[in-house]
N, C-alpha and C. Protein backbone atom coordinates (compact mmCIF):
# COMPACT_ATOMS: atom_id res chain seq x y z
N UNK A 1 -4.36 35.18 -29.67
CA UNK A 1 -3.87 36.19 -28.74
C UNK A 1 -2.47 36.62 -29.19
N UNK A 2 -2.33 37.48 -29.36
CA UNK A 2 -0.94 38.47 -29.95
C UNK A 2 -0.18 38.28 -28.61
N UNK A 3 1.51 38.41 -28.95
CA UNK A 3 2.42 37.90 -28.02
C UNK A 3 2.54 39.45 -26.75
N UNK A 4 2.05 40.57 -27.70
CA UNK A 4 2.16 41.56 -26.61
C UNK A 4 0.99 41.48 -25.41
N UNK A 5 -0.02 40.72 -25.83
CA UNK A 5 -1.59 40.69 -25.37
C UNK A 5 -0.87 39.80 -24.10
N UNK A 6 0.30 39.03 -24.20
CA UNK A 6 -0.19 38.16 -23.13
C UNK A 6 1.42 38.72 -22.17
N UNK A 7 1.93 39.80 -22.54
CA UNK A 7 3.30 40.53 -21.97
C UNK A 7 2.72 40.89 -20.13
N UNK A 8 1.68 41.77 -20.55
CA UNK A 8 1.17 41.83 -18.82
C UNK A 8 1.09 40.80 -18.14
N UNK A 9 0.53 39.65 -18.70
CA UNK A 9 -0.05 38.30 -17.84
C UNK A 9 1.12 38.33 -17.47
N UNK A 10 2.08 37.69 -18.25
CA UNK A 10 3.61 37.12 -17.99
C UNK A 10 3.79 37.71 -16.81
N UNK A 11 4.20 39.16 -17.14
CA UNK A 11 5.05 39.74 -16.01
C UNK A 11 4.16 40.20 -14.69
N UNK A 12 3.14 40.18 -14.66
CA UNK A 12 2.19 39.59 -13.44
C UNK A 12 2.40 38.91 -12.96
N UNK A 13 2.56 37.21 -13.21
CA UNK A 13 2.70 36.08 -13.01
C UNK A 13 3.85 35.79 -12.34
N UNK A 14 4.90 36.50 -13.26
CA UNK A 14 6.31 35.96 -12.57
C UNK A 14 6.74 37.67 -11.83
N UNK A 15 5.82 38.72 -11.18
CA UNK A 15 6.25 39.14 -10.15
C UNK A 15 7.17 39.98 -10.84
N UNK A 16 7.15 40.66 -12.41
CA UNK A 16 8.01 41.85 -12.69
C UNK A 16 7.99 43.19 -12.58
N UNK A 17 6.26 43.32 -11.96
CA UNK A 17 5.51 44.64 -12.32
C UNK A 17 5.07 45.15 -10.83
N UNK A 18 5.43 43.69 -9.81
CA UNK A 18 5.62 44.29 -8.23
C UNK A 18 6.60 44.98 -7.60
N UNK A 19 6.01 46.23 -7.11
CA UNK A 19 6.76 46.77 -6.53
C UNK A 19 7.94 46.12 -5.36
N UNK A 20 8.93 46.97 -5.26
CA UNK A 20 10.09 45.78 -4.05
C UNK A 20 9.39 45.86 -2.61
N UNK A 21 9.47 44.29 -2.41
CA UNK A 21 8.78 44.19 -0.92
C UNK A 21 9.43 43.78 0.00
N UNK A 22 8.97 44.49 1.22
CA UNK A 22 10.30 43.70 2.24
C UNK A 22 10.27 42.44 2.27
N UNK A 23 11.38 42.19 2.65
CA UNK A 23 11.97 40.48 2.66
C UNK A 23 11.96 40.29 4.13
N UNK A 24 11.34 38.69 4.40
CA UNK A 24 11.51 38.37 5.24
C UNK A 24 12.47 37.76 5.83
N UNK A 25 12.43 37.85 7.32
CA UNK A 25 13.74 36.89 7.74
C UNK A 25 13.06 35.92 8.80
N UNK A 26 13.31 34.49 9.19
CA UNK A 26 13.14 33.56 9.98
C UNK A 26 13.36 33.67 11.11
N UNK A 27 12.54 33.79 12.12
CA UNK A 27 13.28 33.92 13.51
C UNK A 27 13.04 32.57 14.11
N UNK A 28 12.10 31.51 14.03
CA UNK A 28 11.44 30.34 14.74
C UNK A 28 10.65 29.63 13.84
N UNK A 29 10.12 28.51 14.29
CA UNK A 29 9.30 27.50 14.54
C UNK A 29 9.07 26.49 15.38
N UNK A 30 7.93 26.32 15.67
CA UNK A 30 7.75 25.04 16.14
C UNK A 30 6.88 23.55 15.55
N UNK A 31 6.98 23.07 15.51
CA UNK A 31 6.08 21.72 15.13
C UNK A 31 4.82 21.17 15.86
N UNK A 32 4.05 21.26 14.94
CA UNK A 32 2.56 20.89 14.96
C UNK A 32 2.37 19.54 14.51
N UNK A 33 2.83 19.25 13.91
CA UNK A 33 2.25 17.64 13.06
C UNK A 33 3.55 16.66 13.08
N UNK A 34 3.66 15.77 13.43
CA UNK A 34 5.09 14.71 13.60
C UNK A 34 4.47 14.47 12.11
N UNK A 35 5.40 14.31 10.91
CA UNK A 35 5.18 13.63 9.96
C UNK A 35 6.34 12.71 9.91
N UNK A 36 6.04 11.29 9.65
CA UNK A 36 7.10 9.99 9.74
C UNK A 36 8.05 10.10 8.24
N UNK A 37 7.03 10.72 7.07
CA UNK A 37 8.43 11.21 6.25
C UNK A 37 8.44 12.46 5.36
N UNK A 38 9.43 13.32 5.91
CA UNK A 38 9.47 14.84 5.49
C UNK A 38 9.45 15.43 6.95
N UNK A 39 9.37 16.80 6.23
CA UNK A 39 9.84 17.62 7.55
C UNK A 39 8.34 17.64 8.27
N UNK A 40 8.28 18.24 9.56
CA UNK A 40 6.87 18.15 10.33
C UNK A 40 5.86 19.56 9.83
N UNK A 41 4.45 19.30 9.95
CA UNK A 41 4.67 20.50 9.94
C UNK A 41 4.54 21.57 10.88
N UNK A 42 4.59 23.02 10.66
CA UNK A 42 4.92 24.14 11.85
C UNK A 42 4.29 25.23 11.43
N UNK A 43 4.76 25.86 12.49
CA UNK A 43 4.43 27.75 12.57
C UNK A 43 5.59 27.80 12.62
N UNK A 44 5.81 29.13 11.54
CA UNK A 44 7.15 30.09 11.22
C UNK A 44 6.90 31.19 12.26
N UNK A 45 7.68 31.33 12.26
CA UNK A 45 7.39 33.36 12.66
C UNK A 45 8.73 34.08 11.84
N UNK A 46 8.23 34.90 11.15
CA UNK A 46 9.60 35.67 10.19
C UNK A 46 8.60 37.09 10.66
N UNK A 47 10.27 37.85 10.77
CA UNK A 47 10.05 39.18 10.48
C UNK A 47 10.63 40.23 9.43
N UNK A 48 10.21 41.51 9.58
CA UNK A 48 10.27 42.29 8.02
C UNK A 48 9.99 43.80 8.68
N UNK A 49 11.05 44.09 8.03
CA UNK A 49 10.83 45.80 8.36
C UNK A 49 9.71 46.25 7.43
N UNK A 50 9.25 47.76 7.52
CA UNK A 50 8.48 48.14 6.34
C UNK A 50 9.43 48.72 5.33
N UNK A 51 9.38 48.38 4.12
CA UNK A 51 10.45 49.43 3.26
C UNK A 51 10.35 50.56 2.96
N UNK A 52 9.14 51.48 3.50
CA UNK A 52 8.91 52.54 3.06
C UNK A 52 8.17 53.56 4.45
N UNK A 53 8.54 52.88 5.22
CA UNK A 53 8.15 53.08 6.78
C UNK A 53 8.96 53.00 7.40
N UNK A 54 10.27 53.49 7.63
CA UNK A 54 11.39 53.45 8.63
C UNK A 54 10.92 53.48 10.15
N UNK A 55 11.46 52.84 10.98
CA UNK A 55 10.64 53.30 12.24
C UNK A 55 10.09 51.54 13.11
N UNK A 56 9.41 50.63 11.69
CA UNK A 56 8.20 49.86 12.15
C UNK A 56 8.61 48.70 11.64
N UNK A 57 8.40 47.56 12.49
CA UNK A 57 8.68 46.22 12.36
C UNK A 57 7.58 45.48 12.39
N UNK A 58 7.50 44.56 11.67
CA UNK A 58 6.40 43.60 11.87
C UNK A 58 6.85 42.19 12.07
N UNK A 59 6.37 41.29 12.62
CA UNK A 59 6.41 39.49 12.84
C UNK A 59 4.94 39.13 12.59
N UNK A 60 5.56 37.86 11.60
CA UNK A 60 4.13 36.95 11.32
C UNK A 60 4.38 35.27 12.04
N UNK A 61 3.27 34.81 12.41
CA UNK A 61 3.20 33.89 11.95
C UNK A 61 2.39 33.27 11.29
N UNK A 62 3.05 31.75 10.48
CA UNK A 62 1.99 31.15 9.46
C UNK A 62 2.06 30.00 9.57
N UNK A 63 1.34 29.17 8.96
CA UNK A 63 1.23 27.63 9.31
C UNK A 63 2.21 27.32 7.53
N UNK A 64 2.44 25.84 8.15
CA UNK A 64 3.54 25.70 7.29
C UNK A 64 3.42 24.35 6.91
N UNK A 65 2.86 23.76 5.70
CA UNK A 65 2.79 22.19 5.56
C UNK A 65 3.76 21.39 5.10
N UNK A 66 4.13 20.06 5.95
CA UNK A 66 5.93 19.42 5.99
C UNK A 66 5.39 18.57 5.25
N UNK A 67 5.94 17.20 5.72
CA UNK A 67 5.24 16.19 4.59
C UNK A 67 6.18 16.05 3.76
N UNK A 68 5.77 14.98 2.50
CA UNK A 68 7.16 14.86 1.42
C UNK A 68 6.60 15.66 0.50
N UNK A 69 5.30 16.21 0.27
CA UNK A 69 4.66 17.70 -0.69
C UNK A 69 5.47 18.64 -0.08
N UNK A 70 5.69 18.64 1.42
CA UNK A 70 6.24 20.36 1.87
C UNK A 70 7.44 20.45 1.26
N UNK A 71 8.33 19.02 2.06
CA UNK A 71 9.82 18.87 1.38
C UNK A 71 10.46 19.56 0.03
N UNK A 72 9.31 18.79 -0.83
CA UNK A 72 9.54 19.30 -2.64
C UNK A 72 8.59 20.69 -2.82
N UNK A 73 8.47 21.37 -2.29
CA UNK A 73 7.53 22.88 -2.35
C UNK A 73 6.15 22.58 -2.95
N UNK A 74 5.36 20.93 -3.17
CA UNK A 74 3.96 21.25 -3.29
C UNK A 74 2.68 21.10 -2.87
N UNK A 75 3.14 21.14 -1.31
CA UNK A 75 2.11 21.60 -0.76
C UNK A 75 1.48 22.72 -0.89
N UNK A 76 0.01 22.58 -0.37
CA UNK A 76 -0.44 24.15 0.09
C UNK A 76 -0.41 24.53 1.21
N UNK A 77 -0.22 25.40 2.08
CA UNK A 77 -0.06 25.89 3.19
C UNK A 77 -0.78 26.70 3.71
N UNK A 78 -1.64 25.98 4.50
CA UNK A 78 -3.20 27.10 5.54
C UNK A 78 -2.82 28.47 5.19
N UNK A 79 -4.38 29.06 5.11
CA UNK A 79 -4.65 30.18 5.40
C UNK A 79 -4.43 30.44 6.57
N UNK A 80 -3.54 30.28 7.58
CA UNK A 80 -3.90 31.00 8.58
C UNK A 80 -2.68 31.44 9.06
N UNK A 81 -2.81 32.80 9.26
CA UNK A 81 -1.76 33.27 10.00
C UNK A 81 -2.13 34.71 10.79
N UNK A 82 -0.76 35.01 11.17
CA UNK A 82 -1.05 36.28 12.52
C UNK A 82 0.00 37.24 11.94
N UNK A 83 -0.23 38.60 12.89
CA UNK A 83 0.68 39.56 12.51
C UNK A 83 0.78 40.36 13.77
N UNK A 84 1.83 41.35 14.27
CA UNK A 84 2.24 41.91 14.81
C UNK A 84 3.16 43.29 14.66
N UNK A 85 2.46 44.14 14.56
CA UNK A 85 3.48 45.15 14.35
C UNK A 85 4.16 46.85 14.82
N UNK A 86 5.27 47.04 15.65
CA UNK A 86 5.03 47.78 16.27
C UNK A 86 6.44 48.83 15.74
N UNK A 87 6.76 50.00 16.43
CA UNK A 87 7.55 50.82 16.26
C UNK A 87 8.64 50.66 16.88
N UNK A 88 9.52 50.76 16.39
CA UNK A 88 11.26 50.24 16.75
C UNK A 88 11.77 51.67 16.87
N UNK A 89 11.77 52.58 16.34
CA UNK A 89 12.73 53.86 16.31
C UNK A 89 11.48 55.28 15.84
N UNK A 90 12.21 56.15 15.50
CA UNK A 90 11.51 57.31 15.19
C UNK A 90 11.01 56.95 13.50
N UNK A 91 9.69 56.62 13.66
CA UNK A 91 9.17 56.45 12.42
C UNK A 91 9.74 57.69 11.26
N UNK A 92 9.70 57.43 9.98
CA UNK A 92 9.73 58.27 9.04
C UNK A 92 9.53 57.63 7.96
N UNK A 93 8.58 58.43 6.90
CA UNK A 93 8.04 57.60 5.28
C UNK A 93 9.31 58.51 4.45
N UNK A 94 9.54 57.28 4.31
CA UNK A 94 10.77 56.71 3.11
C UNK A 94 10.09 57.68 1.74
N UNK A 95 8.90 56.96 1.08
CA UNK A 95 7.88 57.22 0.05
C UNK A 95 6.95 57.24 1.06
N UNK A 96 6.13 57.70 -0.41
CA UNK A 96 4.80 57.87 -0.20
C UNK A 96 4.13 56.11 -1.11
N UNK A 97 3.02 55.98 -0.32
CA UNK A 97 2.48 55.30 -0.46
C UNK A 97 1.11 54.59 -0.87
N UNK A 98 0.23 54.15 -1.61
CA UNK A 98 -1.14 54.30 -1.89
C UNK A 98 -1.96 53.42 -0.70
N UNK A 99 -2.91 53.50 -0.34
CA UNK A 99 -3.96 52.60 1.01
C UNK A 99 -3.76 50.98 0.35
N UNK A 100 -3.74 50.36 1.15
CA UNK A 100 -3.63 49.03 0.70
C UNK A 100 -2.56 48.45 0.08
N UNK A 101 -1.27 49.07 -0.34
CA UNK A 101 -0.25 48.54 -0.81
C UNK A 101 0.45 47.64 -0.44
N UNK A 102 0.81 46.68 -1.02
CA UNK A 102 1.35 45.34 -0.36
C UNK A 102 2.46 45.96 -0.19
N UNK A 103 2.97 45.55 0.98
CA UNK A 103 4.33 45.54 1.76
C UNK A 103 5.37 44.41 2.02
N UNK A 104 4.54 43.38 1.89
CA UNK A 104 5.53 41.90 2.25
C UNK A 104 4.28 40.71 1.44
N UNK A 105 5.13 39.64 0.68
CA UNK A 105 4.64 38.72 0.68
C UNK A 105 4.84 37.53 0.26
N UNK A 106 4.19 36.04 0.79
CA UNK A 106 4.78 35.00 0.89
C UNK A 106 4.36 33.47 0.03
N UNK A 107 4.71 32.79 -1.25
CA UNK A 107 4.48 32.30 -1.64
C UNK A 107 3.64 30.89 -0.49
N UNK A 108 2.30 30.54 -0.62
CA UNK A 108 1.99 29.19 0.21
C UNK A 108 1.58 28.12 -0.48
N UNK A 109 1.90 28.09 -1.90
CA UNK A 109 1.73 27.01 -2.60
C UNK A 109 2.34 27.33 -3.80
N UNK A 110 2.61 25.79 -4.93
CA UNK A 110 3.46 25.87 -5.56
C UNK A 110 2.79 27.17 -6.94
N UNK A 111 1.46 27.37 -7.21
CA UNK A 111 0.95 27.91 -8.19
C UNK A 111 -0.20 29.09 -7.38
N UNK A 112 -0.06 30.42 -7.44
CA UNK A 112 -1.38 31.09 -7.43
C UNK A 112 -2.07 31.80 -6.26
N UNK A 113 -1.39 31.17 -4.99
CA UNK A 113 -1.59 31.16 -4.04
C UNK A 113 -0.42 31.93 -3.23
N UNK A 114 -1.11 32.39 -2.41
CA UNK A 114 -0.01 33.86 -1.50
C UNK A 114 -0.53 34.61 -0.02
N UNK A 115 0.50 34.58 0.61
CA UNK A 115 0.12 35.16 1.91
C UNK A 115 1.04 36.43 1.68
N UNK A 116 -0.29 37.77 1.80
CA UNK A 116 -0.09 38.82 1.66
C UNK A 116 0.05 39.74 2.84
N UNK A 117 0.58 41.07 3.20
CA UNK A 117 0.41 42.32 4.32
C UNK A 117 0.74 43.38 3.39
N UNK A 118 -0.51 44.16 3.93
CA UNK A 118 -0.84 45.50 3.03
C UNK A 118 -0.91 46.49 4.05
N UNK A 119 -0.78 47.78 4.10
CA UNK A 119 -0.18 48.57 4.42
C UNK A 119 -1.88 49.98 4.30
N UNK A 120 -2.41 50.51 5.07
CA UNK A 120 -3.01 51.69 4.99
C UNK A 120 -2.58 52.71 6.25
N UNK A 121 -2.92 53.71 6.06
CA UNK A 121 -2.86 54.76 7.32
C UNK A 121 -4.23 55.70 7.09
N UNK A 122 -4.61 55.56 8.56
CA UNK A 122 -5.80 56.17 9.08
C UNK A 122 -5.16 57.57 9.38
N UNK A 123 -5.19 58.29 8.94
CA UNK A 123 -4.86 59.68 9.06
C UNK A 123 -5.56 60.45 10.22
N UNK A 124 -7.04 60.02 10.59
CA UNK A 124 -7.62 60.73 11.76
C UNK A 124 -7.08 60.02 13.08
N UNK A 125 -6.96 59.11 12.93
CA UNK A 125 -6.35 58.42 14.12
C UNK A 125 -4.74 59.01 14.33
N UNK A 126 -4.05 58.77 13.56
CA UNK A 126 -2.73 58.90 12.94
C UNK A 126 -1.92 57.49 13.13
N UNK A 127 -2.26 56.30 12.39
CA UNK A 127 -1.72 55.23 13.23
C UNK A 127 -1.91 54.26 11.30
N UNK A 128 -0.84 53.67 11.57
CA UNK A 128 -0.43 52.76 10.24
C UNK A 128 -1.20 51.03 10.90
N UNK A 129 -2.04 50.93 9.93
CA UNK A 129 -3.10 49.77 9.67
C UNK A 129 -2.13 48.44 8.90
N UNK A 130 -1.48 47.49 9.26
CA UNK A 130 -1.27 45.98 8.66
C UNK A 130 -2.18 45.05 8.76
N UNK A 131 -2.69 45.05 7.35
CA UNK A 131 -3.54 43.58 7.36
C UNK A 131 -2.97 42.40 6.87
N UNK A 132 -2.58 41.08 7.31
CA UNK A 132 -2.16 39.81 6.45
C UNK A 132 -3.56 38.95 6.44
N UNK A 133 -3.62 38.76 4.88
CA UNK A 133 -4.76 37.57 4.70
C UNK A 133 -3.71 36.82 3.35
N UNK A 134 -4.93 35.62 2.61
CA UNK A 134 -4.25 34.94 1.89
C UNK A 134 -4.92 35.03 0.91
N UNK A 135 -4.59 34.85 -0.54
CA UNK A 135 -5.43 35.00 -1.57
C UNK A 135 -5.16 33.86 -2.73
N UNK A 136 -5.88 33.54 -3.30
CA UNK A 136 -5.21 32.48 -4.38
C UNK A 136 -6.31 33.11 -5.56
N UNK A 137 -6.17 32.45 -6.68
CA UNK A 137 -6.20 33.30 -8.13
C UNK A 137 -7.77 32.89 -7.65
N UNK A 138 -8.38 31.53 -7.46
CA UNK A 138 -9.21 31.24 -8.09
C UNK A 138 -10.65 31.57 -6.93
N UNK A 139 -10.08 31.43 -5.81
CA UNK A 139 -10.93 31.36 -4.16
C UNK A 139 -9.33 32.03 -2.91
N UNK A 140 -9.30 33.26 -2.52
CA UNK A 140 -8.79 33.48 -1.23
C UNK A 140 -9.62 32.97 -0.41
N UNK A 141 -8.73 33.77 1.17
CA UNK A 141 -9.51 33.03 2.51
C UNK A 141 -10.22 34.23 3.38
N UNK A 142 -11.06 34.44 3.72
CA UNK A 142 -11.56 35.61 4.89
C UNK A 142 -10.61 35.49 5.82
N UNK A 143 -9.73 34.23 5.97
CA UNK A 143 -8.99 34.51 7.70
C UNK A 143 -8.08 35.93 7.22
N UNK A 144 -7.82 36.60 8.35
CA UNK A 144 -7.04 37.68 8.47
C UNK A 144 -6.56 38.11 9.60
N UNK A 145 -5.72 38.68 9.95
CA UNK A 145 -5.28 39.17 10.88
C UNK A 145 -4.75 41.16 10.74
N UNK A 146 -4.90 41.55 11.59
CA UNK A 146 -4.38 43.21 11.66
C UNK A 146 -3.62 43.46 12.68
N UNK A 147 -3.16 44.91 12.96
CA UNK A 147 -1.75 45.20 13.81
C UNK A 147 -1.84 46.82 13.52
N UNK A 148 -1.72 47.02 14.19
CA UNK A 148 -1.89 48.84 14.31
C UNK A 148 -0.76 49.66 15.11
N UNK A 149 -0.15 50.16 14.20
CA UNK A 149 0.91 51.34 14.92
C UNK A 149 0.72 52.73 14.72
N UNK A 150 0.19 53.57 16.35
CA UNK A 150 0.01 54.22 16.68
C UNK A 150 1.27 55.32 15.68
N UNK A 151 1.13 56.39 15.16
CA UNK A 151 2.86 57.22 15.08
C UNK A 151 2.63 58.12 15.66
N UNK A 152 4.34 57.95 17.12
CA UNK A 152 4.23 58.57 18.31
C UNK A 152 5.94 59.01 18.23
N UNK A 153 5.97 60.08 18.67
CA UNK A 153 7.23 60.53 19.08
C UNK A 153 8.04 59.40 19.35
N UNK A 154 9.11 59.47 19.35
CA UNK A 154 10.38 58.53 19.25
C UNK A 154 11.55 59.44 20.88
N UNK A 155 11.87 58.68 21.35
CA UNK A 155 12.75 59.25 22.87
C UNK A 155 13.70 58.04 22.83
N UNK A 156 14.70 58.33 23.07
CA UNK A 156 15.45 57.53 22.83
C UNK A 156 16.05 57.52 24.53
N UNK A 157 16.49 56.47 24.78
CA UNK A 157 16.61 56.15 26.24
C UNK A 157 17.91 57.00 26.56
């Protein structure tokens, strides 16, 4: 394999050829599992604007594995999580955007594995579609979750 043959993989891999995604921020957790050594484990909830959707906020939560694997980052961390997402201000697209474009996403294990939210708009409806599911290289998960924002006039109090 020629060193250019394997230039895409690379920069696939290490995330050079993704577009910028919103970043999340931490608002909570709570604890699910007492683990006697390492942290416990929990549900996060972080939130994330859209970067290309002014207007719309989203909150997730995800399950989170503690343990002395979580501690040192190698655990894996459930498929399962939730999403929420609604309109904060007078929406407006930043860009334009393609159906399904990832918008935010979250490493859940040390190799391959990722909790994703992708981004479509139903145009007959007129309302912006968030889906979060999880995917790993070799087997993702069907769990998923969605969140739908209506785009509605903005009134400001």
């Amino acid at each position: 394999m020629k060193h250019t043959a394997r230039l895409p993989l690379l920069l696939a891999l290490t995330g050079s050829l993704l577009p910028a995604l919103a970043s999340g921020e931490e608002i909570g957790s709570v604890d699910t599992v007492f683990k006697l050594l390492g942290p416990d484990d929990k549900i996060v909830i972080e939130a994330f604007d859209d970067p290309k959707v002014e207007g719309v906020s989203c909150h997730l939560s995800r399950a989170k594995k503690g343990g002395m694997s979580g501690a040192v980052g190698l655990a894996e961390d459930l498929a399962d999580s939730s999403i929420a997402c609604r309109q904060i201000g007078p929406i407006r697209f930043v860009k334009e955007f393609d159906p399904g474009e990832e918008v935010f996403s979250k490493s859940t294990s040390i190799l391959f594995k990722k909790m994703r939210v992708v981004r479509f708009l139903d145009k007959k409806r007129n309302t912006l579609v968030y889906l979060v599911y999880s995917d790993k290289l070799i087997e993702g998960s069907p769990k998923n979750s969605i969140s739908t924002v209506p785009i509605m006039p903005w009134k400001n109090p």
